[in-house]
PDB file of N, CA and C in Angstrom:
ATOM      1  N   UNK A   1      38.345  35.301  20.839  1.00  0.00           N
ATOM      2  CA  UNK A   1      38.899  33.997  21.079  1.00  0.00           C
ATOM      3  C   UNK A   1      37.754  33.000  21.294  1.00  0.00           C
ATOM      4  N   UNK A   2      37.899  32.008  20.846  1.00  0.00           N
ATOM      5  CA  UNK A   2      37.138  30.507  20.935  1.00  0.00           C
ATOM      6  C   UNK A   2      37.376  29.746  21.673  1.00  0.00           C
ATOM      7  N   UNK A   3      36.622  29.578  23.058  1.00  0.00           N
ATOM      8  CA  UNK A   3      36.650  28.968  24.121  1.00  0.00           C
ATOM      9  C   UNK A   3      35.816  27.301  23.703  1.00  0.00           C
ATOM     10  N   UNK A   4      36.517  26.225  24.542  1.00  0.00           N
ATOM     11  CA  UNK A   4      35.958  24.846  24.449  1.00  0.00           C
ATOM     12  C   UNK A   4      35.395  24.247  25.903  1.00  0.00           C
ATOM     13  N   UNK A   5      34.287  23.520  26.176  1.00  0.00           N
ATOM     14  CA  UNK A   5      34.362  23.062  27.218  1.00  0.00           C
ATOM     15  C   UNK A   5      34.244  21.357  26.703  1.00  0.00           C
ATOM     16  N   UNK A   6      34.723  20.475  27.583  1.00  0.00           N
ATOM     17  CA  UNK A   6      34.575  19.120  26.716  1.00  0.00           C
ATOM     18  C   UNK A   6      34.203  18.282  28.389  1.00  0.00           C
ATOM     19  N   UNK A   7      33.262  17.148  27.544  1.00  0.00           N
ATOM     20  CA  UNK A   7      33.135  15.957  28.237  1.00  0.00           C
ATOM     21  C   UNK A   7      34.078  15.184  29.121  1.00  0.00           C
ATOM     22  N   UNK A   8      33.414  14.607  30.373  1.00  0.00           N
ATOM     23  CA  UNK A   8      34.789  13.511  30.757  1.00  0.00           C
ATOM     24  C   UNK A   8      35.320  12.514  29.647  1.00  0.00           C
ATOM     25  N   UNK A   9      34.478  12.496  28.814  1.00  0.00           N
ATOM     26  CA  UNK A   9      35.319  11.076  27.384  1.00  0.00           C
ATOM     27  C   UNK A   9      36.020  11.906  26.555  1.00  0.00           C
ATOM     28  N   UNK A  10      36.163  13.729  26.616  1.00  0.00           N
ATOM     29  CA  UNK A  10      37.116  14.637  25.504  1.00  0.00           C
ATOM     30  C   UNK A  10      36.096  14.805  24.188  1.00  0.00           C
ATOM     31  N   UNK A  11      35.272  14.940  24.563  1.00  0.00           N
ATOM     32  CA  UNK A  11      34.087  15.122  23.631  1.00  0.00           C
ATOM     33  C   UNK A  11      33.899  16.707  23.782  1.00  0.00           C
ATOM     34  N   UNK A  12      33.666  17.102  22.622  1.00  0.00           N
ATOM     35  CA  UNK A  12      33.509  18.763  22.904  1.00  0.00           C
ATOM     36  C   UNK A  12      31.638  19.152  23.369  1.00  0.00           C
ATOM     37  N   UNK A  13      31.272  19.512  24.153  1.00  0.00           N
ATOM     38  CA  UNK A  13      30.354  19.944  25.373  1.00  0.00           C
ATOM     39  C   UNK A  13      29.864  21.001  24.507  1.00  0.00           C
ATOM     40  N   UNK A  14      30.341  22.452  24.512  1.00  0.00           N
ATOM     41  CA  UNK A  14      30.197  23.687  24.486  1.00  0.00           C
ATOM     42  C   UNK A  14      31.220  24.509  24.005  1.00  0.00           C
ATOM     43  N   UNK A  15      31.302  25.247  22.967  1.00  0.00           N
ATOM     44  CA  UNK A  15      32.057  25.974  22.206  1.00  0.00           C
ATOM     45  C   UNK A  15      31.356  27.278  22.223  1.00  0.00           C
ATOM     46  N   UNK A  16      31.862  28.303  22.697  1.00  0.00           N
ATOM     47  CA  UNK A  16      31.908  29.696  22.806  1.00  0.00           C
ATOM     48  C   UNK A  16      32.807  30.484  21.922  1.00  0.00           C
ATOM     49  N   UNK A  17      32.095  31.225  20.851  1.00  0.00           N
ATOM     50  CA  UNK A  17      32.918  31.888  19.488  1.00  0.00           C
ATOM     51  C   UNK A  17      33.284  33.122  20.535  1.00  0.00           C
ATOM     52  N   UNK A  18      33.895  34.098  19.333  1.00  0.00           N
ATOM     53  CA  UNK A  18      34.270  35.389  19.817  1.00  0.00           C
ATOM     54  C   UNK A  18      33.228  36.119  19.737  1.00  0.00           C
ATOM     55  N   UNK A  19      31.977  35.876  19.060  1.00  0.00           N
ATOM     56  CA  UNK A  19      30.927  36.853  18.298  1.00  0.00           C
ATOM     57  C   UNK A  19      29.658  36.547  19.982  1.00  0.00           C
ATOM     58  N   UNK A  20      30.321  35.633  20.366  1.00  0.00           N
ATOM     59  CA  UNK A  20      29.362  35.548  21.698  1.00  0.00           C
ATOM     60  C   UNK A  20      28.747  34.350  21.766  1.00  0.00           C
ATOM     61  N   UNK A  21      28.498  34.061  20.310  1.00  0.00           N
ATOM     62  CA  UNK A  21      27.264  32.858  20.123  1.00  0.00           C
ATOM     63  C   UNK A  21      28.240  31.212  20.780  1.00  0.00           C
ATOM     64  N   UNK A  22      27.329  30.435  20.990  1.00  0.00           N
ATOM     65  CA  UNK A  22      27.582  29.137  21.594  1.00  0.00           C
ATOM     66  C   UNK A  22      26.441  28.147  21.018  1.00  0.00           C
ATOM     67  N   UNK A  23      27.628  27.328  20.964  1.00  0.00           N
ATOM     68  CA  UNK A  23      27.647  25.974  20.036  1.00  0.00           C
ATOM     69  C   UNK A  23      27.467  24.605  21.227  1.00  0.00           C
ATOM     70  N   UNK A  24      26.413  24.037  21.170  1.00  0.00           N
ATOM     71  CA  UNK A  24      25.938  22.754  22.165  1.00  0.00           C
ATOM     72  C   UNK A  24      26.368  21.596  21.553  1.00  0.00           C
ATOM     73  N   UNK A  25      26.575  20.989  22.077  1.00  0.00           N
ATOM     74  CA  UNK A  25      26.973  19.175  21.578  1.00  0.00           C
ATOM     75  C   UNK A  25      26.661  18.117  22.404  1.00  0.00           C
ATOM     76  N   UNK A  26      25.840  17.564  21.906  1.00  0.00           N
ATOM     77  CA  UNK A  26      25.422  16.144  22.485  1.00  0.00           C
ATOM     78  C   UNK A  26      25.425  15.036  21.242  1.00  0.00           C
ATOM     79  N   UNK A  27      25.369  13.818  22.313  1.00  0.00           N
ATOM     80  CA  UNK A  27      26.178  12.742  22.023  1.00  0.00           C
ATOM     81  C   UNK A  27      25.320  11.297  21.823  1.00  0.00           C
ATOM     82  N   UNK A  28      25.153  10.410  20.967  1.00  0.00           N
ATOM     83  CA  UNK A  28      24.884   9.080  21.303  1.00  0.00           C
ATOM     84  C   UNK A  28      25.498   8.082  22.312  1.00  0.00           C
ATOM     85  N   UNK A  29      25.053   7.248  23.452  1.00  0.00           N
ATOM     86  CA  UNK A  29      25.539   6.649  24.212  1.00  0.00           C
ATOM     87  C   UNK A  29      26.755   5.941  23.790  1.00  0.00           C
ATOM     88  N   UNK A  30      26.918   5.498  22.480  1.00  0.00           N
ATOM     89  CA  UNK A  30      28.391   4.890  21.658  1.00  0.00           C
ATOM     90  C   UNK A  30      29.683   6.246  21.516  1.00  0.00           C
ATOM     91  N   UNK A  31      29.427   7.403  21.506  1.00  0.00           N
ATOM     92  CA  UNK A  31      30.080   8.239  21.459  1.00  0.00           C
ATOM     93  C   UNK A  31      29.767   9.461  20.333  1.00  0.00           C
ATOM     94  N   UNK A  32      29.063   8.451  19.398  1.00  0.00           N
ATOM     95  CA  UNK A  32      28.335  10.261  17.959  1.00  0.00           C
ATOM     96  C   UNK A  32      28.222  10.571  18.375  1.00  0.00           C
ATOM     97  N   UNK A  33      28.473  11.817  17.345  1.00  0.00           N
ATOM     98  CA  UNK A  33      27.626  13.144  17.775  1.00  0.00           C
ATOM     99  C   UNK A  33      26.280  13.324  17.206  1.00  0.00           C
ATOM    100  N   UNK A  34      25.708  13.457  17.819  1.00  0.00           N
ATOM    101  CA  UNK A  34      24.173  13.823  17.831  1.00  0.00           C
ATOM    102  C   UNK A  34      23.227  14.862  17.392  1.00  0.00           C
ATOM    103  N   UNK A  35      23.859  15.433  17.899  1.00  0.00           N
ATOM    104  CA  UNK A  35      22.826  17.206  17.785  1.00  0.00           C
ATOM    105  C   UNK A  35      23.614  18.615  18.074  1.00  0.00           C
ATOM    106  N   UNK A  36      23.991  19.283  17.528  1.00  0.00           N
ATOM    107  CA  UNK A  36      24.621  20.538  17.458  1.00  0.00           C
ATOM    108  C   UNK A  36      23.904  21.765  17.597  1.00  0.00           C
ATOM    109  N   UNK A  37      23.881  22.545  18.556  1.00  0.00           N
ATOM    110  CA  UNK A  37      22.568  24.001  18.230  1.00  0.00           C
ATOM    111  C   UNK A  37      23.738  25.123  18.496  1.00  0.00           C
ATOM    112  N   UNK A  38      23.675  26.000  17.378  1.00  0.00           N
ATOM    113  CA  UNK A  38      24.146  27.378  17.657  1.00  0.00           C
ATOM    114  C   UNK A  38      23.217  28.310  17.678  1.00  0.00           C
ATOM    115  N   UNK A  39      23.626  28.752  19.100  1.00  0.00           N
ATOM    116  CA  UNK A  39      22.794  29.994  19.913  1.00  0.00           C
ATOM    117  C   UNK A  39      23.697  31.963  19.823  1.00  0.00           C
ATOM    118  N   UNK A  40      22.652  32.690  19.639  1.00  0.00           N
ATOM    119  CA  UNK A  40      23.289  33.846  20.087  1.00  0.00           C
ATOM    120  C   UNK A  40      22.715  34.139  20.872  1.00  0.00           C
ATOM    121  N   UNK A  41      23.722  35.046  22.109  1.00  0.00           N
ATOM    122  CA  UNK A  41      23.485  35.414  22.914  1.00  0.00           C
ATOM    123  C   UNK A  41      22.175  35.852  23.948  1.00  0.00           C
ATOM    124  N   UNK A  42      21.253  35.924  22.988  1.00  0.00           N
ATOM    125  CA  UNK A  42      19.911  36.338  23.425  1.00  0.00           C
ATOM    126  C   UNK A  42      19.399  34.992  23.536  1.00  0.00           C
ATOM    127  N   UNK A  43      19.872  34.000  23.249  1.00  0.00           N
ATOM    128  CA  UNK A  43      18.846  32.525  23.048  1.00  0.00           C
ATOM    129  C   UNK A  43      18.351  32.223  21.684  1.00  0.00           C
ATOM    130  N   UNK A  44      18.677  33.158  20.644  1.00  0.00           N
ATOM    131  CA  UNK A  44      18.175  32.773  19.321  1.00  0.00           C
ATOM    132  C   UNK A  44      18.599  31.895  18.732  1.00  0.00           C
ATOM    133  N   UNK A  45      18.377  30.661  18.020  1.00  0.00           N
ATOM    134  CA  UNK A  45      19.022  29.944  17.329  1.00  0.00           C
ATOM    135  C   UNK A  45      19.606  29.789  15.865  1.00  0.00           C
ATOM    136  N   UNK A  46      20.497  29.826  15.614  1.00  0.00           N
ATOM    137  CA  UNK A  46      21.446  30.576  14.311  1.00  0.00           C
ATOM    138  C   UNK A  46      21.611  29.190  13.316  1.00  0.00           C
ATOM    139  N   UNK A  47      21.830  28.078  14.145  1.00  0.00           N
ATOM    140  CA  UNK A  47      22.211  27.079  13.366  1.00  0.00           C
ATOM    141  C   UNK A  47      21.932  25.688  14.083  1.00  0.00           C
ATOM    142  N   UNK A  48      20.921  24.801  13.661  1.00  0.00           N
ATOM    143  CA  UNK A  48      21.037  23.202  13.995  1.00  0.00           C
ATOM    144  C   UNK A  48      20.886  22.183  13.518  1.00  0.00           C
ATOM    145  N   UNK A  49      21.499  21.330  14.052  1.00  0.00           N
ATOM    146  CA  UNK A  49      21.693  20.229  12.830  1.00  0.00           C
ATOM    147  C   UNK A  49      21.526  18.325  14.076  1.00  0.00           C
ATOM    148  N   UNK A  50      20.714  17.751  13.744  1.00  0.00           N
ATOM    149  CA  UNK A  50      20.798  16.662  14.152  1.00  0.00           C
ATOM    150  C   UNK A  50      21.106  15.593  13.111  1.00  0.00           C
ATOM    151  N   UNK A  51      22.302  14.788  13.912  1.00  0.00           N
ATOM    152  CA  UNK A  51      22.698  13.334  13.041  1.00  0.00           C
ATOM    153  C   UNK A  51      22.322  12.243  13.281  1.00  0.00           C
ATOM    154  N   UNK A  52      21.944  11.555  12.136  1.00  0.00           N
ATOM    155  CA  UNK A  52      21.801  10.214  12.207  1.00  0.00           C
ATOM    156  C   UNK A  52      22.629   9.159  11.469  1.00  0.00           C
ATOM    157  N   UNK A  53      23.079   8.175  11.831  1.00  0.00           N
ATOM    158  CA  UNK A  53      24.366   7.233  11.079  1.00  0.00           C
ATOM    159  C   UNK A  53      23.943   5.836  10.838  1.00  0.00           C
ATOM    160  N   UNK A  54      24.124   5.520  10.038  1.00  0.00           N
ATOM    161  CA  UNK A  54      23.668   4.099   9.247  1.00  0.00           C
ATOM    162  C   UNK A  54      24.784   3.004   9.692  1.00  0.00           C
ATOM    163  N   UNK A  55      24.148   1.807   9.260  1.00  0.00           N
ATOM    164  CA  UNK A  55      24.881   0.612  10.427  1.00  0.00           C
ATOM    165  C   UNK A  55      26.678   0.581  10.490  1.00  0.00           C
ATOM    166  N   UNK A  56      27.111   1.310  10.184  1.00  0.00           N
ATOM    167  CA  UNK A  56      28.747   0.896   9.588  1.00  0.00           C
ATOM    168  C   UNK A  56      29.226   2.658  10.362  1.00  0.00           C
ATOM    169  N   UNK A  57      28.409   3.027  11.125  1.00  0.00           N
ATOM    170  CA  UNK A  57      28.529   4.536  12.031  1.00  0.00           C
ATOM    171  C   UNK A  57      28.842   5.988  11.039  1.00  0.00           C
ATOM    172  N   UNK A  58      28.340   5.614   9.807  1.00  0.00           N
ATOM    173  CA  UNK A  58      28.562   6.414   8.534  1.00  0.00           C
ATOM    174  C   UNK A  58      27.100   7.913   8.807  1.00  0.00           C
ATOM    175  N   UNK A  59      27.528   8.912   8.582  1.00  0.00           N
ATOM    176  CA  UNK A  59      26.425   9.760   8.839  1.00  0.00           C
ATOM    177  C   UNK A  59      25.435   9.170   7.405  1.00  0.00           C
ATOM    178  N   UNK A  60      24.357   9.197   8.005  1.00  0.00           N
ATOM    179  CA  UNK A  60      23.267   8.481   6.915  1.00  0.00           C
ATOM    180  C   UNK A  60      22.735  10.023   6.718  1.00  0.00           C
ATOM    181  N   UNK A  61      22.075  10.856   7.685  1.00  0.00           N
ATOM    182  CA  UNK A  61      20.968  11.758   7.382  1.00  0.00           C
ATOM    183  C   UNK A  61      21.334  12.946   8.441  1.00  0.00           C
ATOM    184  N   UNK A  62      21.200  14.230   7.674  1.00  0.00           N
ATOM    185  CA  UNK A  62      21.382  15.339   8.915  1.00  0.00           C
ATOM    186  C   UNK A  62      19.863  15.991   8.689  1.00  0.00           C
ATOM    187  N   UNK A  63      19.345  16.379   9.593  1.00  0.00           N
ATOM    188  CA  UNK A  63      18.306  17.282   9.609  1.00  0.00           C
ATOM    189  C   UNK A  63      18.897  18.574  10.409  1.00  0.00           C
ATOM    190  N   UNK A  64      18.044  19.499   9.671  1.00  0.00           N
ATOM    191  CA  UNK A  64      18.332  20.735   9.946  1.00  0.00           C
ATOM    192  C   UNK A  64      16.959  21.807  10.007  1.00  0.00           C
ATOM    193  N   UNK A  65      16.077  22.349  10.639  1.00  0.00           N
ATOM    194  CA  UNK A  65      15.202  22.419  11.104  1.00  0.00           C
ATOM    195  C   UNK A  65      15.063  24.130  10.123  1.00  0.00           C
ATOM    196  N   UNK A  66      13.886  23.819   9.045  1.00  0.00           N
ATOM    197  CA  UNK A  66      13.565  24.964   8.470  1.00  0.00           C
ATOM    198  C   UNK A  66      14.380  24.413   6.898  1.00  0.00           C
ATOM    199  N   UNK A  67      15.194  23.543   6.482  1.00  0.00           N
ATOM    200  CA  UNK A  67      15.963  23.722   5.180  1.00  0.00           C
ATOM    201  C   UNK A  67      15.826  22.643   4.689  1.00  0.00           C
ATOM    202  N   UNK A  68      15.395  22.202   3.554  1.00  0.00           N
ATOM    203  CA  UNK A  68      15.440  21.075   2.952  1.00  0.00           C
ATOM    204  C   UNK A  68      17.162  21.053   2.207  1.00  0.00           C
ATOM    205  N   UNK A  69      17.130  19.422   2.318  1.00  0.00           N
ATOM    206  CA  UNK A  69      18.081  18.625   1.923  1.00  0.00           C
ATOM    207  C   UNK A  69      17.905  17.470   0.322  1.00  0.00           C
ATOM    208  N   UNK A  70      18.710  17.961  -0.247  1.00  0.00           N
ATOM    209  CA  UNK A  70      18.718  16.866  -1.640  1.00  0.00           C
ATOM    210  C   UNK A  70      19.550  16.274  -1.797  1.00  0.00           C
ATOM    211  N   UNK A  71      19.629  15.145  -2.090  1.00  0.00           N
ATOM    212  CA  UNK A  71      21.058  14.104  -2.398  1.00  0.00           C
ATOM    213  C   UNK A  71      20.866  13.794  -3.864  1.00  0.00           C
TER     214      UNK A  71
END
């Protein structure tokens, strides 16, 4: 089962899979989302992704640490 923990604004915090691993979420002071890291259990990191959004709050650019991106 997939557990949620969320922000006082209902923003999702922390997501806990069944496989163990946990999912972080942070936020821009306007409310984006920001930065996502999936962790397993040991502290390893499986998956991350930081956003950035262009003037109209449109995701402009994700980085993802180790993978190039082509448009």
């Amino acid at each position: 089962m997939t557990t949620f923990t969320y922000t006082p604004r209902g923003q999702k915090l922390k997501e806990t899979k069944a496989n163990g691993n946990t999912v972080d979420y942070t936020y821009y002071l306007d409310g984006l989302l920001k930065h996502q890291v999936e962790k397993k259990s040991d502290g390893t990191i499986v998956n991350e992704h930081t956003i950035e959004y262009n003037a109209i709050a449109r995701p402009g650019s994700k980085a993802t640490p180790g993978a190039t991106c082509t448009r």
